[in-house]
Every structure is written in structure tokens, then in C-alpha cells.
Protein backbone atom coordinates (compact mmCIF):
# COMPACT_ATOMS: atom_id res chain seq x y z
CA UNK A 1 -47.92 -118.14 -33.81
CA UNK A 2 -44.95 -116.28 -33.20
CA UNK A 3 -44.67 -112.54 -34.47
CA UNK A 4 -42.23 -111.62 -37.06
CA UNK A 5 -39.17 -110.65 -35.11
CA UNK A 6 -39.11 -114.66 -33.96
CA UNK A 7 -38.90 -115.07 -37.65
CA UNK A 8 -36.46 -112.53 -38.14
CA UNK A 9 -34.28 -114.26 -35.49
CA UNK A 10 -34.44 -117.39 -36.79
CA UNK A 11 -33.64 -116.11 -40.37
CA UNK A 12 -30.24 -113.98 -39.01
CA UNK A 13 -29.45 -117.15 -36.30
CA UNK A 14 -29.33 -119.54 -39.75
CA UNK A 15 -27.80 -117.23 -41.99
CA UNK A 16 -24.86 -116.16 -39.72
CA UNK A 17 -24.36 -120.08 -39.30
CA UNK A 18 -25.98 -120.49 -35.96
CA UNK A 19 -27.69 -123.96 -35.28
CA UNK A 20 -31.26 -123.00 -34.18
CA UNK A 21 -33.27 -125.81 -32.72
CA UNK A 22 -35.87 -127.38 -34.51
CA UNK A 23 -38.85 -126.59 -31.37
CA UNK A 24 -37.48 -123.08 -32.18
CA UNK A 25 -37.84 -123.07 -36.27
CA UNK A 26 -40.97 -124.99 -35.77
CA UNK A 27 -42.51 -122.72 -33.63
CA UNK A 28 -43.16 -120.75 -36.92
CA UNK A 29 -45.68 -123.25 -38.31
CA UNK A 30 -49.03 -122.99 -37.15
CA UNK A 31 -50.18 -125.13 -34.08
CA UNK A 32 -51.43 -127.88 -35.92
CA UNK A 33 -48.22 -128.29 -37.65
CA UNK A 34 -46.12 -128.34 -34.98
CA UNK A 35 -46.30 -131.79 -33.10
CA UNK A 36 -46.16 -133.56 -36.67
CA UNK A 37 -42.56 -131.88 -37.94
CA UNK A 38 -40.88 -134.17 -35.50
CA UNK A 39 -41.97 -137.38 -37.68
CA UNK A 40 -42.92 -136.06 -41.10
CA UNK A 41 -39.58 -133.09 -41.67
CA UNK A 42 -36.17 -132.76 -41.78
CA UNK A 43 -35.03 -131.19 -38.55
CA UNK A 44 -32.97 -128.43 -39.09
CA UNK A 45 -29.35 -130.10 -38.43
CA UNK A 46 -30.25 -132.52 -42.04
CA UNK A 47 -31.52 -129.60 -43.44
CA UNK A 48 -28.40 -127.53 -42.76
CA UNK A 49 -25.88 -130.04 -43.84
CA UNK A 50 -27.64 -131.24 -46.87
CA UNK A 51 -28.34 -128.41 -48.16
CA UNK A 52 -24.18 -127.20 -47.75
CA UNK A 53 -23.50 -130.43 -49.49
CA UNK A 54 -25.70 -129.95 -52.15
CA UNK A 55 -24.44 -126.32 -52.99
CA UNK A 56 -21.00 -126.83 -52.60
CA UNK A 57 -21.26 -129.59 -55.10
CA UNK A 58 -22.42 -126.99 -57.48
CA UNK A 59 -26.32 -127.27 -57.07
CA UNK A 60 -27.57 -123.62 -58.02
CA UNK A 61 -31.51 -125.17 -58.54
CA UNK A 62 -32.10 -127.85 -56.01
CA UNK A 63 -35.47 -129.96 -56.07
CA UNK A 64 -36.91 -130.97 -52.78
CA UNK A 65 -39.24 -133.88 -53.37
CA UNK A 66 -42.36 -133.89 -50.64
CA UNK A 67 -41.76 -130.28 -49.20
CA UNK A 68 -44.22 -130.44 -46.79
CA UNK A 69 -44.73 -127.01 -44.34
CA UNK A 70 -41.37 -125.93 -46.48
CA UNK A 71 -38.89 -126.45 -43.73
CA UNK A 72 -35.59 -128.06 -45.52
CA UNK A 73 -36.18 -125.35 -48.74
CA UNK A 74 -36.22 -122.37 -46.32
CA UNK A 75 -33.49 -123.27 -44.23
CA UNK A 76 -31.61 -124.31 -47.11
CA UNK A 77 -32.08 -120.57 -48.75
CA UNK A 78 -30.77 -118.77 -45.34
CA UNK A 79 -27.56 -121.24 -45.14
CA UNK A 80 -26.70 -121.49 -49.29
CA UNK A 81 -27.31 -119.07 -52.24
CA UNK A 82 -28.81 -121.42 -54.05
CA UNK A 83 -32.68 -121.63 -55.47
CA UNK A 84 -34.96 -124.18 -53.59
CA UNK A 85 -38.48 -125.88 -55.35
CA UNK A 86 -40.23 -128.11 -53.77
CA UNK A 87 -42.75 -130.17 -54.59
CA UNK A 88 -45.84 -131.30 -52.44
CA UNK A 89 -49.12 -133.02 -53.15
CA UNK A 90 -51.43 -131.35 -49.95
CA UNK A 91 -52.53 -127.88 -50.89
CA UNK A 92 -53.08 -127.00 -47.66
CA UNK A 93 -48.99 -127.68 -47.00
CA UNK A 94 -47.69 -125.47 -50.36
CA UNK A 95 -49.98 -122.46 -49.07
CA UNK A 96 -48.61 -122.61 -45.63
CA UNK A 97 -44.94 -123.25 -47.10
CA UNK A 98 -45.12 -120.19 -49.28
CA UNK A 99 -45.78 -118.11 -45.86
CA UNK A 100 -43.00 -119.65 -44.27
CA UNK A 101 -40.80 -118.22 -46.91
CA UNK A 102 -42.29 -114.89 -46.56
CA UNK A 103 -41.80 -114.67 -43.40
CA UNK A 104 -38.45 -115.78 -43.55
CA UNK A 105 -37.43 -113.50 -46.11
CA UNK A 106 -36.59 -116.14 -48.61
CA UNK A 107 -39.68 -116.35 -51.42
CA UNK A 108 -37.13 -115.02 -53.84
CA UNK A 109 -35.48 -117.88 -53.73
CA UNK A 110 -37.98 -120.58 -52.69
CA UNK A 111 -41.26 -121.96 -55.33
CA UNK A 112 -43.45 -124.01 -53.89
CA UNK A 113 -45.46 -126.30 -56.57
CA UNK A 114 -48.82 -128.22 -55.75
CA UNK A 115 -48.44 -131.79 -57.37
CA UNK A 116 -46.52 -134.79 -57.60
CA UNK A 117 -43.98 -136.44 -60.02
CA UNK A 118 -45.80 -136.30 -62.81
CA UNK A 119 -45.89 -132.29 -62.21
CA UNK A 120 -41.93 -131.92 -62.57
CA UNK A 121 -39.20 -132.56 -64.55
CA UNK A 122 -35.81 -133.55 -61.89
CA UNK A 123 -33.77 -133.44 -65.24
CA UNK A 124 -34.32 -129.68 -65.07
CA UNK A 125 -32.95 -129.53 -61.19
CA UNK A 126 -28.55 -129.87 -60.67
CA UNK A 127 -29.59 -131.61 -57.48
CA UNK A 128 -32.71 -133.42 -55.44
CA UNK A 129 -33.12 -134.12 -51.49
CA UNK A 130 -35.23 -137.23 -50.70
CA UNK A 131 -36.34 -137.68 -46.96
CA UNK A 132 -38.06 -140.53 -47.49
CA UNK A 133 -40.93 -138.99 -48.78
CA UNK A 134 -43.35 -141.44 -50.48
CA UNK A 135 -43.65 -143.47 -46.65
CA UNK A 136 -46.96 -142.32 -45.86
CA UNK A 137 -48.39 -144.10 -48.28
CA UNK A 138 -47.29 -147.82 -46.50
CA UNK A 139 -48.07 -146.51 -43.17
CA UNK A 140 -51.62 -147.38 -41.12
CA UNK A 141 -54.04 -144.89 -41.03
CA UNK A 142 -53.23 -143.53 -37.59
CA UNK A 143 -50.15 -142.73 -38.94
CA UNK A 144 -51.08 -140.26 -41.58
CA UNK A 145 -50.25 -136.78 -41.34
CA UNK A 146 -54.44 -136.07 -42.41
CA UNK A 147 -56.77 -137.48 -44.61
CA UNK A 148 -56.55 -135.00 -47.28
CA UNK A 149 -55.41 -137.04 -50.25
CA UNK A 150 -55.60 -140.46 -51.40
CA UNK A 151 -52.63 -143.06 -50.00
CA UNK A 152 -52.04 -146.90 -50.51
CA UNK A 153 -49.49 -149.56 -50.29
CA UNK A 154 -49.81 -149.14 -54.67
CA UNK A 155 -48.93 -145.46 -54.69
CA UNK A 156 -46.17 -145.84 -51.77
CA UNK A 157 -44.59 -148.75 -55.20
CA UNK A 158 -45.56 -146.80 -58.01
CA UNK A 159 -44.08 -143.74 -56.53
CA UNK A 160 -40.92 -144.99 -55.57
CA UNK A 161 -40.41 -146.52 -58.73
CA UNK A 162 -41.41 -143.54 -60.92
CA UNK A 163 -38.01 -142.06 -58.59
CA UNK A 164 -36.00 -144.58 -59.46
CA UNK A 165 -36.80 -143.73 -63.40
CA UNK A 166 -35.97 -139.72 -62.63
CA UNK A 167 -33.01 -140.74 -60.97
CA UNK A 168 -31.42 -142.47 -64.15
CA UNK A 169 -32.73 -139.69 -66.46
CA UNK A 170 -30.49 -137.11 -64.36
CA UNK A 171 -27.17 -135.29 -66.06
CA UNK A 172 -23.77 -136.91 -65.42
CA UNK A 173 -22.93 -134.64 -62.30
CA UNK A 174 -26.16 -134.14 -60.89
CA UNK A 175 -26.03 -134.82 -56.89
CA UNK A 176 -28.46 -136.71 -55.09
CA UNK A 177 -29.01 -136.37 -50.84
CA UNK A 178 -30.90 -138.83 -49.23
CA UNK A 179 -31.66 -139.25 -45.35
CA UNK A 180 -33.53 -141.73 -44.37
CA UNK A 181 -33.84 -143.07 -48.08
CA UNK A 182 -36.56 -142.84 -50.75
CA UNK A 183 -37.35 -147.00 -50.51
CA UNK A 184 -35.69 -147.89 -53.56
CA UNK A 185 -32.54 -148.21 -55.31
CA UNK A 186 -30.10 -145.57 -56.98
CA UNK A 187 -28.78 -146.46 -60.49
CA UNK A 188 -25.53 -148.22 -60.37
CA UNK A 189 -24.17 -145.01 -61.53
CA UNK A 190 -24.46 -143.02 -58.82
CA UNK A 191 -21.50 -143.00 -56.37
CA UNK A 192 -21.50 -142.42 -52.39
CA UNK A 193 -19.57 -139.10 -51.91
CA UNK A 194 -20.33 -138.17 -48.20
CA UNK A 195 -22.30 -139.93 -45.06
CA UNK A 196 -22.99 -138.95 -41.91
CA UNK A 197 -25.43 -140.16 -39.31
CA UNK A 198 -27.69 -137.11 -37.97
CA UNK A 199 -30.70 -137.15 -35.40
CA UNK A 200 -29.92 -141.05 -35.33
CA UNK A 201 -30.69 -141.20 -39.41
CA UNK A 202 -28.04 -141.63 -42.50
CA UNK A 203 -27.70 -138.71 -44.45
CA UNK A 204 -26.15 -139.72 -47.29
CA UNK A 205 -24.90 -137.53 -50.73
CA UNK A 206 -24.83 -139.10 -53.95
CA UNK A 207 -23.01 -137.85 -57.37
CA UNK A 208 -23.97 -139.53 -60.78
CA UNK A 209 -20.69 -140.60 -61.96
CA UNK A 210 -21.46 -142.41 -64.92
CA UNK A 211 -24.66 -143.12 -67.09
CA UNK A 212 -26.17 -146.74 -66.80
CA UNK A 213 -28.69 -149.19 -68.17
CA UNK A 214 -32.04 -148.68 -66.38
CA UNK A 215 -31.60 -152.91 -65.69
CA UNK A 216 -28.83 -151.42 -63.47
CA UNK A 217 -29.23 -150.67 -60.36
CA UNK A 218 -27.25 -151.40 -56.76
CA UNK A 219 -27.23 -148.72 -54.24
CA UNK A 220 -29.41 -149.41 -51.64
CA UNK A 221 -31.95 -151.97 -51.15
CA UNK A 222 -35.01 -151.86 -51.87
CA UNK A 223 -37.62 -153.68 -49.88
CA UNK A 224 -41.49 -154.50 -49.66
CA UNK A 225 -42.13 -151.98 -46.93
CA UNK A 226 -40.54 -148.09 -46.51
CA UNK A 227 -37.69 -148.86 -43.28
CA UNK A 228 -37.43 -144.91 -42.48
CA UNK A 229 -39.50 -142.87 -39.92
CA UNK A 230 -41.11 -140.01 -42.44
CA UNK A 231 -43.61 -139.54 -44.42
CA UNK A 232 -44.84 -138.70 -47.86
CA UNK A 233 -45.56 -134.57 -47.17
CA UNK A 234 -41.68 -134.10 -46.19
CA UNK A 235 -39.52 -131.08 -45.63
């Protein structure tokens, strides 16, 4: 793995609002990690620009939902003042996350949390980023990033619909980015701000405009099966 001046240059390349390239960010993970951040997390153009949305919309605490290695919450601390938690369910991928930020110089501002749903409160966040990142579950075995935890077809349902309740518990205000999309449906309250398509994927930013019935929902669709490319440890 690279020493810590690559780090260093990667950290002043992003902060003075340089685009690095995501073989150069990821050459920070370790080797194993490396050949998998193409599929399972955000490169660093999504990260970039949804993080910028998110912040300028007034997101000061910002909830990253499947962090993975830690890639969107770093970048998004060099390129925003804001404070980045994400949440991941591998161990393995908080511990190595947590480095990241060290390395980068952005653990002041970054928290890591081993666990799932269940573990956090979004109500407590001004904003969430959703890369698809309950996917893995639906995908074939070949496709997982490990066999670490447990994943099915059930969990890949249960999951997205235990989003879909967060999502209508969230403040009037709160902002929403997803790329790729989380497989299920925003509340009819939430209303399309921004879109762009990036690395060939919609990144989309969402602002709850109004408060609904939970019997109400309409943005998106949501189908059987997850449509984007990631998985559920996401970045």
C-alpha cells in the first residue's frame, strides 16, 4: 500500500477541488480491496458531487448508509465541511474505513459504526446517501463481495423496506441522494431537486417537501429484483 505522502496528495488534490481518479484514491485500500471498489463504491466523481449537493443544501451531519472501505465519507470530508457517519455491517470494512480516514486526515470528521439499520437513527442525520446498498443481498454468490455475513433475497426486501420507513420518518427539509437507487420507493413527499447521470449511473438529490401518509409513496419504482450495479457494503 501506498505510503503516506500518496495519501497526503490525494487529501490536498480533493480539497483544493482537483478530480483525482478513482485507480488513484483506491490505491489507498489494501490489495484485496482494490479490484472490488469498481462494483461495490462510489467512484470519486458521485462522491464529489453528492456530497457538494448534500452540503450546500444545508447537511452539516450526513449519514452514509453501507460505507463500505469508507470511500464516499472521506472524500466527502476533504470536498465539504460537513460531518460524515457511515454505517456498515462487515467489521472487517469499518476497521479498514477508520484507517482510511486517518490517513486522510479526516477522522475528526468521519465515525464509522459497525451495524445495520436497526443500529441508527436517520431522523438524527440532515441528510443520507444511498448507493444502492442493500443489492448484495439479491445477487448470486459469485457476486458477493466475501462471505463474511449472512445475505438473502429476504434481507435484500426487508432491508429496503425498513428504508423506505426511515425515509418517511425524516424532518421536512431533510435531503436525500441516491445513485443508482436503494430498490424501493421515496415517500410521495420527497421532491426531485437535481439529476445528473455520472460514470453511466443517475445521481439523483431528493428534498422532503412535505410530510405524507406512509400508504404514500411514488418516486421511483420499486421492483422484485435490485436494477443497479452495487452492492450492500457501499461507499
Amino acid at each position: 500500500m501506498p505510503g503516506s505522502h500518496q495519501a497526503e496528495r490525494v487529501a490536498d488534490a480533493l480539497r483544493g477541488g482537483a478530480l483525482v481518479r478513482d485507480r488513484v484514491f483506491d490505491s489507498l485500500l489494501p490489495d484485496e480491496l482494490r479490484k472490488p471498489s469498481a462494483r461495490f463504491w462510489s467512484p470519486v466523481a458521485v462522491a464529489v458531487l453528492a456530497a457538494r449537493w448534500l452540503a450546500a443544501g444545508g447537511g452539516r451531519r450526513i449519514l452514509d448508509v453501507g460505507s463500505g472501505a469508507g470511500k464516499f465519507c472521506t472524500i466527502g470530508a476533504l470536498v465539504t465541511r460537513s460531518t460524515f457517519v457511515g454505517i456498515e455491517h462487515r467489521p472487517h470494512l469499518v476497521d479498514r474505513a477508520r484507517r482510511l480516514a486517518a490517513r486522510l486526515g479526516v477522522a475528526d470528521r468521519v465515525e464509522f459504526v459497525h451495524g445495520g439499520l436497526d443500529d441508527v437513527e436517520p431522523t438524527d442525520y440532515d441528510a443520507l446517501y444511498l448507493f444502492n446498498p442493500f443489492e448484495e443481498n439479491a445477487l448470486t454468490h459469485d457476486e458477493w463481495l466475501d462471505d463474511s455475513i449472512a445475505l438473502s433475497v429476504a434481507k435484500y426486501h426487508d432491508d429496503v423496506g425498513a428504508m423506505e420507513g426511515a425515509l418517511e420518518r425524516l424532518d421536512l427539509g431533510a435531503r436525500v441522494v441516491t445513485y443508482e437507487g436503494f430498490g424501493g420507493l421515496l415517500p410521495d413527499g420527497f421532491a426531485l431537486v437535481r439529476s445528473a447521470v455520472v460514470h453511466g449511473g443517475p445521481l439523483q438529490l431528493w428534498r422532503k417537501a412535505r410530510a405524507v401518509g406512509a400508504e404514500s409513496r411514488g418516486q421511483g419504482e420499486r421492483g422484485s429484483a435490485p436494477s443497479g450495479r452495487d452492492g450492500a457494503a457501499r461507499a
